[in-house]
C-alpha atoms as a PDB file:
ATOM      1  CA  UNK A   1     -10.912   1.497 -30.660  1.00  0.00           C
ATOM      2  CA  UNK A   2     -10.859   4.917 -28.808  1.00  0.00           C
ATOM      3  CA  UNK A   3      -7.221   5.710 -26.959  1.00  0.00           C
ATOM      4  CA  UNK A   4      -9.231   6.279 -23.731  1.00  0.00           C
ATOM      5  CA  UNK A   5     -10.280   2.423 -24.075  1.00  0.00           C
ATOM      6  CA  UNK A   6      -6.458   1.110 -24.695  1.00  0.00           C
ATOM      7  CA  UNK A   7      -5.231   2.863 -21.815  1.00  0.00           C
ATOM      8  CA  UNK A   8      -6.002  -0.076 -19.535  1.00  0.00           C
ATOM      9  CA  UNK A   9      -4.338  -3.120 -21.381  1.00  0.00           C
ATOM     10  CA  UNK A  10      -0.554  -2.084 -20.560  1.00  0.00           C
ATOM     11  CA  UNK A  11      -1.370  -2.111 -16.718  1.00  0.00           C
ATOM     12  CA  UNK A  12      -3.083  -4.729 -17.272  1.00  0.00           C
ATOM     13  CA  UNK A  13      -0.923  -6.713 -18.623  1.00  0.00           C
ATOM     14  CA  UNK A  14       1.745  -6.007 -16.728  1.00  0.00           C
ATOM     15  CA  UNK A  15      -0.439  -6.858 -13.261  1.00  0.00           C
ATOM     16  CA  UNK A  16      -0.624 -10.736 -14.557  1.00  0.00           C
ATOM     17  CA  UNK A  17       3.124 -10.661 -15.316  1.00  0.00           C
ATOM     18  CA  UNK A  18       3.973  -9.344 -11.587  1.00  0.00           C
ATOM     19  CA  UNK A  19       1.198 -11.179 -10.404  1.00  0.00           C
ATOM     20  CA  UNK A  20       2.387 -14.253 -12.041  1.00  0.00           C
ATOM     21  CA  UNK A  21       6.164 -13.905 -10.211  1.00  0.00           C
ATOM     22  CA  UNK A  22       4.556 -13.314  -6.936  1.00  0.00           C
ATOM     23  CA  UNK A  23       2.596 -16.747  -7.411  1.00  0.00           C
ATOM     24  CA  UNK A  24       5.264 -18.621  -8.360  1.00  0.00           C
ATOM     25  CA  UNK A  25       7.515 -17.873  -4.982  1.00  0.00           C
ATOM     26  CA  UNK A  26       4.327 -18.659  -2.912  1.00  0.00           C
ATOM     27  CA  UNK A  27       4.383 -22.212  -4.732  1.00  0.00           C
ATOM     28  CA  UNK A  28       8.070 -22.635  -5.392  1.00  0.00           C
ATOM     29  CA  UNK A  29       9.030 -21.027  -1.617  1.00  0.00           C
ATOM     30  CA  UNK A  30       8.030 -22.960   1.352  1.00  0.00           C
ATOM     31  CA  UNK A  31       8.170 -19.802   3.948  1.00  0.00           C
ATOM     32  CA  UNK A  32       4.833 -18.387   2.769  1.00  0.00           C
ATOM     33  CA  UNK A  33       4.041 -16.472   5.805  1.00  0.00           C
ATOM     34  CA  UNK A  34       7.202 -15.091   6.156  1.00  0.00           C
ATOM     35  CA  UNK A  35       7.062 -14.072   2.348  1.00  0.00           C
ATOM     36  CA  UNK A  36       3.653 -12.655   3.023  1.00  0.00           C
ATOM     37  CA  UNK A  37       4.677 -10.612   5.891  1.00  0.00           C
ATOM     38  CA  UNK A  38       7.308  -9.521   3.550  1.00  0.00           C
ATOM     39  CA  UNK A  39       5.075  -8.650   0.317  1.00  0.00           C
ATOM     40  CA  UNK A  40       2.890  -6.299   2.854  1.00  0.00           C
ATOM     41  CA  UNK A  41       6.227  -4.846   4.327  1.00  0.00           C
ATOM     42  CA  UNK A  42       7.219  -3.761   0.393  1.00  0.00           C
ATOM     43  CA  UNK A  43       3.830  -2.625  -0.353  1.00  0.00           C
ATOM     44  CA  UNK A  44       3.947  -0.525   3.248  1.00  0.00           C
ATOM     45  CA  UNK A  45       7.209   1.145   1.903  1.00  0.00           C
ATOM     46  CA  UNK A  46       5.724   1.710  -1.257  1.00  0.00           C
ATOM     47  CA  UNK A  47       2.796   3.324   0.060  1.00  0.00           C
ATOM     48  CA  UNK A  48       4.585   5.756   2.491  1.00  0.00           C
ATOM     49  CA  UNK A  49       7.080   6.847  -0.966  1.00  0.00           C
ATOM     50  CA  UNK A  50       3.596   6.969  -2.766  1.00  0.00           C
ATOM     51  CA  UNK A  51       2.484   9.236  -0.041  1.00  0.00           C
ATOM     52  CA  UNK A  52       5.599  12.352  -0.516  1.00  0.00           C
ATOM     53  CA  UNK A  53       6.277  12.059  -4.223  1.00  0.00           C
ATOM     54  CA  UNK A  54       2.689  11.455  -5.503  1.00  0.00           C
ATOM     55  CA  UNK A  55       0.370  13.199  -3.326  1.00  0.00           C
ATOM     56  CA  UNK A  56       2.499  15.915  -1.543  1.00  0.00           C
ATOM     57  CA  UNK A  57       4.981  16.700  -4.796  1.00  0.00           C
ATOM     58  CA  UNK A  58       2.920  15.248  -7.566  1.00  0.00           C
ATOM     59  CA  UNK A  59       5.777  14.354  -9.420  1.00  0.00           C
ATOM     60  CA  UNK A  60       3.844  12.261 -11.758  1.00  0.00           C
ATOM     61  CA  UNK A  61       0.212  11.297 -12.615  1.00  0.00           C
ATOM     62  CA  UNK A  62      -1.060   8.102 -14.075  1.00  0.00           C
ATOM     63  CA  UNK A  63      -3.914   7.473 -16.771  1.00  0.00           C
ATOM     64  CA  UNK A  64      -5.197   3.946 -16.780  1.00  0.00           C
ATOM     65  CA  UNK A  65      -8.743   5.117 -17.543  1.00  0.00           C
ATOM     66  CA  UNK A  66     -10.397   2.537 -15.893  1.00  0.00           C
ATOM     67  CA  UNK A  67     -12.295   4.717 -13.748  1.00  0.00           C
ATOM     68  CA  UNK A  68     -13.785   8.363 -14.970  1.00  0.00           C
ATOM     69  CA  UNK A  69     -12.659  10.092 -11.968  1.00  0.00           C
ATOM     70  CA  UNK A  70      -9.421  11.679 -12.719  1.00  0.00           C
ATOM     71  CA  UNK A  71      -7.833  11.373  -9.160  1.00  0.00           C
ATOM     72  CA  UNK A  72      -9.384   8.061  -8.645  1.00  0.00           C
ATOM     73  CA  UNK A  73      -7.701   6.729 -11.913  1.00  0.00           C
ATOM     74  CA  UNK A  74      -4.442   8.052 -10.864  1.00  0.00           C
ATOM     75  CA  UNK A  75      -4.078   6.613  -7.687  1.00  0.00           C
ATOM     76  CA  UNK A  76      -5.030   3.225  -9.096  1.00  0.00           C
ATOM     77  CA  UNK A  77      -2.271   3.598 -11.555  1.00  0.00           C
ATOM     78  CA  UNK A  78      -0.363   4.561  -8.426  1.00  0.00           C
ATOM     79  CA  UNK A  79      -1.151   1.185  -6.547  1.00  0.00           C
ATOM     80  CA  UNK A  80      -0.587  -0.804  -9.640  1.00  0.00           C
ATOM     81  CA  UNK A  81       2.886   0.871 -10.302  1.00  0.00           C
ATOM     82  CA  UNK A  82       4.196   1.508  -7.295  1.00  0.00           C
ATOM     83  CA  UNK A  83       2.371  -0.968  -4.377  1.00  0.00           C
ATOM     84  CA  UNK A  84       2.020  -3.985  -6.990  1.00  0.00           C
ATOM     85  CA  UNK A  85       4.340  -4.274  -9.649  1.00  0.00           C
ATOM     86  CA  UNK A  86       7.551  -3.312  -7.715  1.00  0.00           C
ATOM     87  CA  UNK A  87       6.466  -4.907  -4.425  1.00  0.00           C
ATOM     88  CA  UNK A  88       5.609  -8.549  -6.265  1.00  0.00           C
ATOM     89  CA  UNK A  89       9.090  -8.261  -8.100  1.00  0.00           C
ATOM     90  CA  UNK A  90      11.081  -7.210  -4.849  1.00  0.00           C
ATOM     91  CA  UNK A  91       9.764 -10.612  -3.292  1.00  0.00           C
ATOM     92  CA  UNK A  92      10.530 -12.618  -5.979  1.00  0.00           C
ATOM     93  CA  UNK A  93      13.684 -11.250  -5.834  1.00  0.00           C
ATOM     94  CA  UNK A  94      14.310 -11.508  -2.448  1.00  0.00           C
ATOM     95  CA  UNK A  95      12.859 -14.834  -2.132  1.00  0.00           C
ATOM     96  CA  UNK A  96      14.708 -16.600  -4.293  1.00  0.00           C
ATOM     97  CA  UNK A  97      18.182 -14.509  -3.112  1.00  0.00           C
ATOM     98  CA  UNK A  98      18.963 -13.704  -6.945  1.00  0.00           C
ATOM     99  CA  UNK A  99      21.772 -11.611  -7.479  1.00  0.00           C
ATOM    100  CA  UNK A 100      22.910  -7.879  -8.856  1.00  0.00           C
ATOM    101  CA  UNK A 101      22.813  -8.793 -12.022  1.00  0.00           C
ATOM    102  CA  UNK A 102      19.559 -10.225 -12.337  1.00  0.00           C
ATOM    103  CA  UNK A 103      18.530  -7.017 -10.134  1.00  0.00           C
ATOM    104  CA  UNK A 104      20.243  -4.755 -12.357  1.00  0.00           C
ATOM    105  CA  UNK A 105      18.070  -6.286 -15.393  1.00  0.00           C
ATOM    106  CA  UNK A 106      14.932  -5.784 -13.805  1.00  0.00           C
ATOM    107  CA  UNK A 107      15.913  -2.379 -13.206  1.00  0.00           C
ATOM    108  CA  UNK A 108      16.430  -1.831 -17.002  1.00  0.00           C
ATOM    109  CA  UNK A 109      13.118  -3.410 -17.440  1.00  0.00           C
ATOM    110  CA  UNK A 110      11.619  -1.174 -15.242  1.00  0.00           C
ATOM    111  CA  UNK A 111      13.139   1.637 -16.683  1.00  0.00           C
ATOM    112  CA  UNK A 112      11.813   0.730 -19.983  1.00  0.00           C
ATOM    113  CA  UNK A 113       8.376   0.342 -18.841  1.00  0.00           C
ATOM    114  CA  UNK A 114       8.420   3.398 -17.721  1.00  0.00           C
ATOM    115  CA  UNK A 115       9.484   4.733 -21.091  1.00  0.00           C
ATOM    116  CA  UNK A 116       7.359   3.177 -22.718  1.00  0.00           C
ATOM    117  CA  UNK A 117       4.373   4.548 -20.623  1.00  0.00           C
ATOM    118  CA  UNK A 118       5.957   8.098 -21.247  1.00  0.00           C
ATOM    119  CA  UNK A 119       5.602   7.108 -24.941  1.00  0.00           C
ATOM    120  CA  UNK A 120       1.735   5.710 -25.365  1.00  0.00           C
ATOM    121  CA  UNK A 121       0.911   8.946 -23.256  1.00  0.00           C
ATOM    122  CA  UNK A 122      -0.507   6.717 -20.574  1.00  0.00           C
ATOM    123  CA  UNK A 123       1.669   8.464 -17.738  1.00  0.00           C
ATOM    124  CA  UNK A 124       2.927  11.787 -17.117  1.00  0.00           C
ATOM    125  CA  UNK A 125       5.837  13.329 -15.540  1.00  0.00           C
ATOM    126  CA  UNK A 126       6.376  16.745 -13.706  1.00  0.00           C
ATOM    127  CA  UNK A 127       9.611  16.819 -12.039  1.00  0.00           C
ATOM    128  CA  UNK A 128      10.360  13.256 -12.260  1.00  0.00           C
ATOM    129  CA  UNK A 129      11.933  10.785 -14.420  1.00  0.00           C
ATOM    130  CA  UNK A 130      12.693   7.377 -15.127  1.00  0.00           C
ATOM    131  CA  UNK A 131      16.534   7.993 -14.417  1.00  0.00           C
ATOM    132  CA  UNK A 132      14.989   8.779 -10.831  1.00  0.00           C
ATOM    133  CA  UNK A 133      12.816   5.477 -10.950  1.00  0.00           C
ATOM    134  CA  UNK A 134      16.077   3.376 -12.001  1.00  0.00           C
ATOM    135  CA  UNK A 135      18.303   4.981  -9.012  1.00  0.00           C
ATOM    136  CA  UNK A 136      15.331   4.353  -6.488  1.00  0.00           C
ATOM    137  CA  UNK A 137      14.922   0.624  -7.297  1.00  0.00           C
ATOM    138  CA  UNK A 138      18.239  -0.512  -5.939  1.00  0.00           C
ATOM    139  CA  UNK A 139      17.365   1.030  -2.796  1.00  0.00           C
ATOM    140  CA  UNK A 140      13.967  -0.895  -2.490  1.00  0.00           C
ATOM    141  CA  UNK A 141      15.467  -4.345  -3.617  1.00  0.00           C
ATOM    142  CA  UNK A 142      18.301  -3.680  -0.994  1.00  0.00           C
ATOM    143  CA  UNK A 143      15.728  -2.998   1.912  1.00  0.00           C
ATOM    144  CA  UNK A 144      13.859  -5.992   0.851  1.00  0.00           C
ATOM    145  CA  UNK A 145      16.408  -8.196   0.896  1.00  0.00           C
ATOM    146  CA  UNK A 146      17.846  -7.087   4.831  1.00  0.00           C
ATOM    147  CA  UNK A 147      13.524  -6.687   5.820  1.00  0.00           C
ATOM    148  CA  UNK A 148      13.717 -10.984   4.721  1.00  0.00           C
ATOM    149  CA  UNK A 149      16.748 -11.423   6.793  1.00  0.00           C
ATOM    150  CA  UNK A 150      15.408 -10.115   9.813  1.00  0.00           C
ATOM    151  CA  UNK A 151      11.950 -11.233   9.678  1.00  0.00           C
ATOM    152  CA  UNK A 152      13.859 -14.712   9.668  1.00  0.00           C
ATOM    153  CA  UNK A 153      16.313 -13.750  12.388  1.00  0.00           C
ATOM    154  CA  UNK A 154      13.050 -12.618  14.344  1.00  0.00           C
ATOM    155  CA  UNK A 155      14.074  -8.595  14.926  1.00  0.00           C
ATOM    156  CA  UNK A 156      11.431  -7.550  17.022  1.00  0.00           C
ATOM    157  CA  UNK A 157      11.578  -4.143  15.578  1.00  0.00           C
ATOM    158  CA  UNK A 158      11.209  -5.279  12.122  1.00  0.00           C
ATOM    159  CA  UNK A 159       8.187  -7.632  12.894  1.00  0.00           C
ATOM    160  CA  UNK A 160       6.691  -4.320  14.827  1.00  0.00           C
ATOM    161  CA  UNK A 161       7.162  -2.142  11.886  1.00  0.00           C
ATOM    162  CA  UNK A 162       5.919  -4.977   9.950  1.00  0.00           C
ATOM    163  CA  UNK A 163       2.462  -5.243  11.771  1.00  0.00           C
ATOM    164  CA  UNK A 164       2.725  -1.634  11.307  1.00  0.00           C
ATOM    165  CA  UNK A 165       2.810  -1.700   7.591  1.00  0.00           C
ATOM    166  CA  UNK A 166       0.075  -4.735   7.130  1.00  0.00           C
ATOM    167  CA  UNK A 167      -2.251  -2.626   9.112  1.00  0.00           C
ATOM    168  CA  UNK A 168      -1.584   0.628   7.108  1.00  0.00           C
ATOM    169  CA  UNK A 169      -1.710  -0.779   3.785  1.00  0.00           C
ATOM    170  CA  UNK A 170      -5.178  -2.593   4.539  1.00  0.00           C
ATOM    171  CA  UNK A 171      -6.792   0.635   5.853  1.00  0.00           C
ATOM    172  CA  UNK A 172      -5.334   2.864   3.256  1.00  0.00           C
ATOM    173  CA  UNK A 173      -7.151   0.776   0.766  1.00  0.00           C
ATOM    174  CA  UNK A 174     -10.657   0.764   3.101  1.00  0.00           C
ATOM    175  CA  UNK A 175     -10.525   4.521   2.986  1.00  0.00           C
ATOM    176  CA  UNK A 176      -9.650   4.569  -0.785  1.00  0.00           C
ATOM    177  CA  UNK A 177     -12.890   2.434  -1.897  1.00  0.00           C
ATOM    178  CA  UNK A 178     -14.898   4.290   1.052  1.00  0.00           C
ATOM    179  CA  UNK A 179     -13.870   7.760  -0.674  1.00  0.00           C
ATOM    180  CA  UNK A 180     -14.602   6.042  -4.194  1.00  0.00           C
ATOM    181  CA  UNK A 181     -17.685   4.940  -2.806  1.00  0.00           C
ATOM    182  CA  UNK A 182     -18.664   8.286  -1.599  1.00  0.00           C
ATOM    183  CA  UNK A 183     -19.166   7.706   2.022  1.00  0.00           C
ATOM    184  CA  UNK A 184     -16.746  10.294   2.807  1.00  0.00           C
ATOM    185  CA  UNK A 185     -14.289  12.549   1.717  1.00  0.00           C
ATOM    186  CA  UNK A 186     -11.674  14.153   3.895  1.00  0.00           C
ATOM    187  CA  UNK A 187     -10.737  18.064   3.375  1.00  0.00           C
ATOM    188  CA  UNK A 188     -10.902  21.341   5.082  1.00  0.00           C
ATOM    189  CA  UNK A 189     -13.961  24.295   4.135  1.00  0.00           C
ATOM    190  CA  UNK A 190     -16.826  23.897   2.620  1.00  0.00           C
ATOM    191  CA  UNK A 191     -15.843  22.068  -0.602  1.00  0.00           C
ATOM    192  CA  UNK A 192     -13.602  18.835  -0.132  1.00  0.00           C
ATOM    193  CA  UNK A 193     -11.373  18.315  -2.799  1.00  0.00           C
ATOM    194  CA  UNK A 194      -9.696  15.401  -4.264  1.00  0.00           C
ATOM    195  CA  UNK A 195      -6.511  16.325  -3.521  1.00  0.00           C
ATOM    196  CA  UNK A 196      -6.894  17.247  -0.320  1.00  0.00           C
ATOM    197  CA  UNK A 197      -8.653  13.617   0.365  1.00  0.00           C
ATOM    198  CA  UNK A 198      -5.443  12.559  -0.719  1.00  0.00           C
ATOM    199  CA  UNK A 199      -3.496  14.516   1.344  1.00  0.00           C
ATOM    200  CA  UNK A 200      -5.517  14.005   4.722  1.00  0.00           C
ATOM    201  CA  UNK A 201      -6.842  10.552   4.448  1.00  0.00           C
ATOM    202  CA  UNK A 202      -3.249   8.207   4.505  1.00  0.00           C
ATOM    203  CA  UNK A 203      -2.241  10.607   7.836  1.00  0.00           C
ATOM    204  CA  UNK A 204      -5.181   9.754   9.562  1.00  0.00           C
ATOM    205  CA  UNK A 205      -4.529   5.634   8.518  1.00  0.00           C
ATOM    206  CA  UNK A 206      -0.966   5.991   9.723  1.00  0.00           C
ATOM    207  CA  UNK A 207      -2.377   7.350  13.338  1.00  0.00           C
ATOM    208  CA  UNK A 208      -4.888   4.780  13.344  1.00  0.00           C
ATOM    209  CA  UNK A 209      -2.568   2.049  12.420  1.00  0.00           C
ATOM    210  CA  UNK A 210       0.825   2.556  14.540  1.00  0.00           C
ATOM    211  CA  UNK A 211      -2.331   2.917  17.608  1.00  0.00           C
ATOM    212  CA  UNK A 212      -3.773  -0.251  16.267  1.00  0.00           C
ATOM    213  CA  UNK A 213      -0.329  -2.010  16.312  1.00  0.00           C
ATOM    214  CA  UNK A 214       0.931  -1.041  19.552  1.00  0.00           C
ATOM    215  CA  UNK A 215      -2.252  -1.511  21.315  1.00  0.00           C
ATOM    216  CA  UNK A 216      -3.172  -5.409  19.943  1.00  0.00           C
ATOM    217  CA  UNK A 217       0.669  -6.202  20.939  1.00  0.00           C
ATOM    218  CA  UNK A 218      -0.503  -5.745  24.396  1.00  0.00           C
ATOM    219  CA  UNK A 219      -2.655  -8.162  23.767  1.00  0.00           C
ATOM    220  CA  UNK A 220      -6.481  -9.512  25.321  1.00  0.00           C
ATOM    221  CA  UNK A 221      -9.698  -8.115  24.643  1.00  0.00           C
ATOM    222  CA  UNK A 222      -8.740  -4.357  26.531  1.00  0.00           C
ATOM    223  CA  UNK A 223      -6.391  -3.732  23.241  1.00  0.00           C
ATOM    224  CA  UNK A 224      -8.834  -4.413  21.171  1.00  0.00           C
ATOM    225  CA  UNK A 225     -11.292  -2.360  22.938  1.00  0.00           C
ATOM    226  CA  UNK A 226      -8.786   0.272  22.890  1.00  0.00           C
ATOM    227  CA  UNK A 227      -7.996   0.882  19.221  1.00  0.00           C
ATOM    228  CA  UNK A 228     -12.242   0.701  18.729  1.00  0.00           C
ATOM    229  CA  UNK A 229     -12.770   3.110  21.063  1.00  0.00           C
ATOM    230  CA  UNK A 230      -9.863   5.254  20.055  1.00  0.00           C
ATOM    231  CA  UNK A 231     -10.808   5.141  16.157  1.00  0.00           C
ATOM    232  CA  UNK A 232     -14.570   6.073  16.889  1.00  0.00           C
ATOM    233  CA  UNK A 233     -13.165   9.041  19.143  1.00  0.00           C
ATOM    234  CA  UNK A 234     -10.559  10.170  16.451  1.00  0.00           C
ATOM    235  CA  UNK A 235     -13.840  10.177  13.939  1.00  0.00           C
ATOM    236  CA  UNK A 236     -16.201  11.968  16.214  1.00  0.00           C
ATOM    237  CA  UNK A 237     -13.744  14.600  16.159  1.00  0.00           C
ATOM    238  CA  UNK A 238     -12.915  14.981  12.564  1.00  0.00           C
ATOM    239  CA  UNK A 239     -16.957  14.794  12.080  1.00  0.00           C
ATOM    240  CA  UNK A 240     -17.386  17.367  14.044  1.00  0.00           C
ATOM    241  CA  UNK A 241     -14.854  19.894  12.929  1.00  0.00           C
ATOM    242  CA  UNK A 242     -15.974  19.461   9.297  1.00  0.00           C
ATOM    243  CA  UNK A 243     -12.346  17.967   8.238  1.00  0.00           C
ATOM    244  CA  UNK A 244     -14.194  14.854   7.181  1.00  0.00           C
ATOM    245  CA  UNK A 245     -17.524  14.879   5.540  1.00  0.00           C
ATOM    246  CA  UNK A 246     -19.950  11.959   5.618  1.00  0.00           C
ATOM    247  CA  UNK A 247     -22.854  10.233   3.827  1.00  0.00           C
ATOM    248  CA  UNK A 248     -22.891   6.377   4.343  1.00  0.00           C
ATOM    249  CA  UNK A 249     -24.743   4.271   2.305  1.00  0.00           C
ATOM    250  CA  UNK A 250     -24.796   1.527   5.436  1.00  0.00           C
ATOM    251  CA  UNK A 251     -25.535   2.851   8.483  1.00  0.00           C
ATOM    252  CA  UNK A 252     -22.631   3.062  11.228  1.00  0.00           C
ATOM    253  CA  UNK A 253     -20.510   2.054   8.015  1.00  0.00           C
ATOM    254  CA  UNK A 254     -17.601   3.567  10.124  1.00  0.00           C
ATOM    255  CA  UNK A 255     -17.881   1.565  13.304  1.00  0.00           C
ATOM    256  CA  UNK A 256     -18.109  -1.398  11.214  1.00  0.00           C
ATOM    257  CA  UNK A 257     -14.678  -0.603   9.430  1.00  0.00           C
ATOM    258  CA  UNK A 258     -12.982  -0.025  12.536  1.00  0.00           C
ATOM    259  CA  UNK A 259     -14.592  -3.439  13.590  1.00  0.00           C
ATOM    260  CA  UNK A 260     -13.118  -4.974  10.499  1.00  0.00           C
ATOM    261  CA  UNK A 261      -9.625  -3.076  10.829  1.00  0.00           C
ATOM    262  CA  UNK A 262      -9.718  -4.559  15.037  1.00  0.00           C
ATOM    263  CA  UNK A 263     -10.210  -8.345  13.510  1.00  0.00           C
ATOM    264  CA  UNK A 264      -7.697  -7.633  10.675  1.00  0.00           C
ATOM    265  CA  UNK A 265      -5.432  -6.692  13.259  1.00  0.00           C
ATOM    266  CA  UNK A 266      -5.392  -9.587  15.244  1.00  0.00           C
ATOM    267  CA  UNK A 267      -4.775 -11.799  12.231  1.00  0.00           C
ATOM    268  CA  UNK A 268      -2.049  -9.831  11.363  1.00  0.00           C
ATOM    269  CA  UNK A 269      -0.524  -9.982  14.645  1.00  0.00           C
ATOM    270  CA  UNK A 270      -0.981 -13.817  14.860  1.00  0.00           C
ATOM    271  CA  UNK A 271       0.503 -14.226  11.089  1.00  0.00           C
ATOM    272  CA  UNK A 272       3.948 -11.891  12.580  1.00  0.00           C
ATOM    273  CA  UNK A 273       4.393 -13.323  15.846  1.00  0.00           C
ATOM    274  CA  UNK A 274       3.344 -17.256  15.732  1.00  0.00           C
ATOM    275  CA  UNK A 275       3.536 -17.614  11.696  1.00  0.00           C
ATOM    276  CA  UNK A 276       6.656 -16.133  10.993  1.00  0.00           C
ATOM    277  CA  UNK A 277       8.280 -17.244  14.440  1.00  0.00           C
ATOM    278  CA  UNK A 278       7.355 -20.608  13.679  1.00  0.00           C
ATOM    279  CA  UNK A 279       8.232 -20.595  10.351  1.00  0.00           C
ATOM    280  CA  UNK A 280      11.999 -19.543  11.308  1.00  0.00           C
ATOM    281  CA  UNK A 281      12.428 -21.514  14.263  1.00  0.00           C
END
């Protein structure tokens, strides 16, 4: 069996063993909206860190090699690493309140991994290191832990952000499979490269989404025709200018994303302010 072929079984495998702890607080837990709202809160964090050190630094690169397209791959190893694997284990964490020293030992672990993945060649550092991976985990755990606390306490800032972050992480992953897809590919010039994609693309989702969060707060159908109306403007313009180039495979695909990202906003805003207010009552 070719290298290129065994690439994929250590990600692999460690997705069912994160996915496995993140199933067993949604059965073992009885808050599960609150622990939702608090698994797309983690993986919100994780995609704004994802955003400086991977795409702006590139202080690392990943090699799954489930897909052929080098940039592609690596930001799939990037989601599994850094918007799965630590964002299930910081809610199982937090969910079940377990302390430092249980923490600490998934901190090792992590460490390890990461070692490990130096080792089989599978991922490769530039600046960074697992020493940097092991100092930056008790921060995350720590913010996950006070995020739970005031989604139960009901901080109205924290659910905000929270909306915020489910919105964010929902269209960052539209506009990943729509560039993967080849329907369109942001840049600047004639030739749109990868990395710029990469660069461009998550800015315009975090415009679109803190819009799309402060607009369906206000509630009724006008904030809904708002963020429409406002995404399909924001597109005309970066058609236009040539930042983003285009060639849909459906017809209006665009229009019926934003459609898609208006209903997933509403049931995002329902799960935040009735679930979880409910929940913690």
């Amino acid at each position: 069996m070719k290298r290129k072929s065994r690439n994929k079984y250590p990600f692999i495998f460690l997705f069912v063993i994160h996915s496995s702890l993140l199933l067993y607080s949604f059965i073992k837990k009885k808050d599960r909206k609150t622990i939702s709202v608090l698994l797309m809160a983690n993986m919100g964090m994780a995609y704004i860190f994802e955003y400086f050190v991977l795409h702006l630094f590139r202080a690392y690169c990943y090699k799954p090699k489930i897909l052929k397209n080098h940039y592609f791959d690596n930001f799939l190893g990037a989601i599994l690493s850094q918007a799965i694997y630590i964002p299930f284990t910081g809610v199982f964490l937090t969910a079940f309140k377990l302390n430092w020293k249980i923490k600490s030992a998934f901190i090792f672990y992590f460490h390890l991994v990461e070692r490990l993945f130096l080792k089989l060649k599978i991922y490769k550092t530039r600046w960074w290191n697992p020493f940097h991976t092991s100092s930056m985990l008790p921060i995350f755990f720590f913010l996950s832990d006070k995020w739970y606390e005031q989604l139960q306490r009901r901080n109205p800032l924290i659910l905000f952000i929270s909306l915020f972050f489910a919105i964010m992480g929902t269209g960052t992953n539209i506009i990943y499979l729509a560039a993967l897809t080849g329907n369109f590919r942001f840049g600047k010039g004639r030739v749109h490269r990868l990395e710029e994609h990469f660069i461009y693309a998550p800015l315009y989702s975090f415009v679109l989404s803190i819009f799309s969060a402060w607009s369906i707060r206000k509630g009724g159908w006008m904030g809904k025709w708002r963020i429409l109306m406002f995404s399909l403007t924001v597109d005309s313009i970066l058609f236009r200018s040539g930042v983003v180039k285009k060639n849909f495979s459906i017809p209006y695909l665009n229009v019926i994303i934003h459609v898609f990202m208006v209903l997933m906003s509403t049931v995002y805003e329902r799960l935040i302010y009735n679930g979880v207010e409910k929940e913690n009552h």
